[in-house]
N, C-alpha and C. Protein backbone atom coordinates (compact mmCIF):
# COMPACT_ATOMS: atom_id res chain seq x y z
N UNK A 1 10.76 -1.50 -9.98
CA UNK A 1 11.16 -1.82 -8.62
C UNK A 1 10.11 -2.73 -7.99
N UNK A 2 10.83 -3.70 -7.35
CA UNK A 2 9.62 -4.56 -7.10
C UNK A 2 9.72 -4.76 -5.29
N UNK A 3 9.01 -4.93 -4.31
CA UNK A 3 9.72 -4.26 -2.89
C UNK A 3 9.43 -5.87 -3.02
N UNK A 4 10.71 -6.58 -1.55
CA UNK A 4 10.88 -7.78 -1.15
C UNK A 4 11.55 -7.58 0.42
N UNK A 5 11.56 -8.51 0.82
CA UNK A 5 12.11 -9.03 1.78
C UNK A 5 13.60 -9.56 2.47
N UNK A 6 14.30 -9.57 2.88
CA UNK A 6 15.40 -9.86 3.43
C UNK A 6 15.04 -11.17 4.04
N UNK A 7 15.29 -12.60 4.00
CA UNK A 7 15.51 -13.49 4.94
C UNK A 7 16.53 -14.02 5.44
N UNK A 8 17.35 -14.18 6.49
CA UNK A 8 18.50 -14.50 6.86
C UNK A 8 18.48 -16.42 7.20
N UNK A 9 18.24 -16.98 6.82
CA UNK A 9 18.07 -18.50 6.95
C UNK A 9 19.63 -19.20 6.89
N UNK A 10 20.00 -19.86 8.25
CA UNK A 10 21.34 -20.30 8.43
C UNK A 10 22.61 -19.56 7.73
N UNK A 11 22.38 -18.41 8.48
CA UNK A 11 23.46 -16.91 8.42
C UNK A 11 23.70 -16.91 7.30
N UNK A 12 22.97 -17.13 5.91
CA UNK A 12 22.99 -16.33 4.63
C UNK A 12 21.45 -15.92 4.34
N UNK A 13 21.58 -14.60 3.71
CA UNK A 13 20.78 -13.64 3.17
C UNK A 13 20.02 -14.22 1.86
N UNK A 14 19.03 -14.19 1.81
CA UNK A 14 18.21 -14.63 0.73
C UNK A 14 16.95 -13.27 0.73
N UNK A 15 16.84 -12.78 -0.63
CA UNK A 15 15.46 -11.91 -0.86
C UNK A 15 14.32 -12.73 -1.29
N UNK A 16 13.00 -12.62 -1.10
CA UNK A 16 11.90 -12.68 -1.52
C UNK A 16 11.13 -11.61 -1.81
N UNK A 17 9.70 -12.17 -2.41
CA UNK A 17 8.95 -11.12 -2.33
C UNK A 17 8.55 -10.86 -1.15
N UNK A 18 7.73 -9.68 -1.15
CA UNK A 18 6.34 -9.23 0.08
C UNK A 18 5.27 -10.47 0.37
N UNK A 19 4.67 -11.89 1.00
CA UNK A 19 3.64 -12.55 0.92
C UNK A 19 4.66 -14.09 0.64
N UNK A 20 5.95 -14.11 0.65
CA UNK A 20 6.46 -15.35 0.48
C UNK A 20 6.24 -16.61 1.80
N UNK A 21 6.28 -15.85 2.72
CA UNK A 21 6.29 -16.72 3.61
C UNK A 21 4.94 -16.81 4.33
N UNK A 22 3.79 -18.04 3.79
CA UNK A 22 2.63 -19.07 4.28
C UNK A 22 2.45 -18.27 5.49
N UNK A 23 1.04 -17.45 5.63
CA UNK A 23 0.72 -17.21 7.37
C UNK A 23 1.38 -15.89 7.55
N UNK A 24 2.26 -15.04 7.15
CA UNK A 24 2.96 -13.91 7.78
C UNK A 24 2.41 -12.96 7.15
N UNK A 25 1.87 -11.55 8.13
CA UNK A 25 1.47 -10.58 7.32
C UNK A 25 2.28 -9.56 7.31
N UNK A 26 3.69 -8.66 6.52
CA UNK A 26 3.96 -8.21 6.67
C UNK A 26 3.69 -6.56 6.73
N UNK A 27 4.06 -6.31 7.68
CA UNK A 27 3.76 -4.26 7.78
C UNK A 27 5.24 -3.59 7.77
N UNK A 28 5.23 -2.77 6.83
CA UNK A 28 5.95 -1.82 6.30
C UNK A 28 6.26 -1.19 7.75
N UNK A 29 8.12 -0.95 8.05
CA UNK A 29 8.37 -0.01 9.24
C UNK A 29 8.75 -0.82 10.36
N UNK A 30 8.90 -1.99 10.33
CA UNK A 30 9.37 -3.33 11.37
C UNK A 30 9.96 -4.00 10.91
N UNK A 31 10.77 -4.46 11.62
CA UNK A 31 12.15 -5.54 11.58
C UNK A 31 11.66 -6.88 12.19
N UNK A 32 11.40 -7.85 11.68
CA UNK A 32 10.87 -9.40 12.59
C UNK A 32 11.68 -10.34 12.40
N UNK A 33 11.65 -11.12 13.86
CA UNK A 33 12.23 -12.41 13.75
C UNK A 33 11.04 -13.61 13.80
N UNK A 34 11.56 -14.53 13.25
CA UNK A 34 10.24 -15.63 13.36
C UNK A 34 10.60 -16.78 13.07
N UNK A 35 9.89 -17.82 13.16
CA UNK A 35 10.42 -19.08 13.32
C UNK A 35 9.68 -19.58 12.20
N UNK A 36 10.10 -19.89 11.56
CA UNK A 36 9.33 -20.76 9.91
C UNK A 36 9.61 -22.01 9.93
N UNK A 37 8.60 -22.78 8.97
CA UNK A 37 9.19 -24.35 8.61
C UNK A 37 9.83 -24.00 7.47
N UNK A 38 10.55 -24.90 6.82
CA UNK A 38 11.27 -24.72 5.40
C UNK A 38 11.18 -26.25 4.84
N UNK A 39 10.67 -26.23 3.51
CA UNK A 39 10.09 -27.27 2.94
C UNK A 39 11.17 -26.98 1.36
N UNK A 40 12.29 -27.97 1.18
CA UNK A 40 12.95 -27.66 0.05
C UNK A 40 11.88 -28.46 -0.91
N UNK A 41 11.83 -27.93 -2.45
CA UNK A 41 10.98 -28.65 -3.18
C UNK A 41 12.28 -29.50 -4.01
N UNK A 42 11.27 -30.28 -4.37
CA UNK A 42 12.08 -31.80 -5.05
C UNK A 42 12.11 -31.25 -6.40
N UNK A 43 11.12 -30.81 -6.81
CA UNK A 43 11.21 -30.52 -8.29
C UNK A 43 10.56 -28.85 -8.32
N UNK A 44 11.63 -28.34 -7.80
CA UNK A 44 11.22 -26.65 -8.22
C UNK A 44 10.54 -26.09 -9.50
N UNK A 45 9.94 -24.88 -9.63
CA UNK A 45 9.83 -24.92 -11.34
C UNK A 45 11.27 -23.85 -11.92
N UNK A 46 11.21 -23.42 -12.76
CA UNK A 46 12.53 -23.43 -13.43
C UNK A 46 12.34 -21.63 -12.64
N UNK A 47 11.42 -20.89 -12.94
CA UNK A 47 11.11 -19.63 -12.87
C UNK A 47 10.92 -19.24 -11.41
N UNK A 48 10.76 -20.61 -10.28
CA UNK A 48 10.40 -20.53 -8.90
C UNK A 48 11.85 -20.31 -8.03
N UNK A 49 10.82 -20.29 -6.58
CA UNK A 49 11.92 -20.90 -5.81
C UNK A 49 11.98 -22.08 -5.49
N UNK A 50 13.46 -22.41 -4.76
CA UNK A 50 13.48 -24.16 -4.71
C UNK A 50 13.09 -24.47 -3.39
N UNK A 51 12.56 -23.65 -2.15
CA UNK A 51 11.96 -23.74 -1.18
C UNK A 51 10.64 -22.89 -0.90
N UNK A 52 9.81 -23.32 0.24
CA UNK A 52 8.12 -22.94 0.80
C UNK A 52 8.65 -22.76 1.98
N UNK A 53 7.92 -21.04 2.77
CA UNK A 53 8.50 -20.89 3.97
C UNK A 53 6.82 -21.18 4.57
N UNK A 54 6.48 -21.31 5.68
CA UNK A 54 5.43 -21.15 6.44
C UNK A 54 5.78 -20.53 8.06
N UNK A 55 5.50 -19.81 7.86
CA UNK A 55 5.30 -19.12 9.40
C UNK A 55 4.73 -20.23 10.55
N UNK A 56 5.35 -20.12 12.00
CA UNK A 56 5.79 -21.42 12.52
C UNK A 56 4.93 -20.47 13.90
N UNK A 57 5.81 -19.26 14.02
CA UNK A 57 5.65 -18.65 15.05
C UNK A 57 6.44 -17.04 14.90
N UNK A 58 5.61 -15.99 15.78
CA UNK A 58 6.29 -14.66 15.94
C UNK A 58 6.75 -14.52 16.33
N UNK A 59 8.25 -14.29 16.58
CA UNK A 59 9.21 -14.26 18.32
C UNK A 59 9.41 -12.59 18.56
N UNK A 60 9.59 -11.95 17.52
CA UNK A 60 9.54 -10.22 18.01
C UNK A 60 9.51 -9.50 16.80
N UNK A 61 8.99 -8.44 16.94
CA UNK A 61 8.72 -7.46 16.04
C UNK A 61 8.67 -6.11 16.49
N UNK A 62 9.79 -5.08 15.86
CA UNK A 62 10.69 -4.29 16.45
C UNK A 62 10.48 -2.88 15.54
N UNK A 63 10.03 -1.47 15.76
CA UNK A 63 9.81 -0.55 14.81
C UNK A 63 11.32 0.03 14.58
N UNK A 64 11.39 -0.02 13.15
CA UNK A 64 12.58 0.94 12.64
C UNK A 64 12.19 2.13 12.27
N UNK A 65 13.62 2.78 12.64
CA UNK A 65 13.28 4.30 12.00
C UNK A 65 13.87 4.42 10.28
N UNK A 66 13.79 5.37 10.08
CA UNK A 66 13.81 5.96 8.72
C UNK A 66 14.73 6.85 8.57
């Protein structure tokens, strides 16, 4: 099991890992919205992804329950 991420980028769902997105530190137990750049790559590698997120800005970060 490998734990990842949920990103919703132009109302479809994409997983990553934990540390994908440049600048964001994620904590276990919160739900965030945030504003990223998105950099598609020209020549992905075969095993990668075909985009680089970087954290832009924090807009909210919200505790979930369990």
């Amino acid at each position: 099991k490998v734990d990842g991420m949920l990103v919703k980028i132009d109302g479809e769902n994409h997983t990553y890992p934990i540390g994908f997105i440049d600048g964001f530190e994620f904590e276990a137990g919160y739900s965030y919205t945030l504003k990223v750049k998105i950099t598609h790559l020209a020549n992905p590698p075969q095993d990668g992804y075909s985009v680089r997120l970087k954290l832009l800005s924090l807009i909210a970060k919200t505790k979930v329950g369990k």
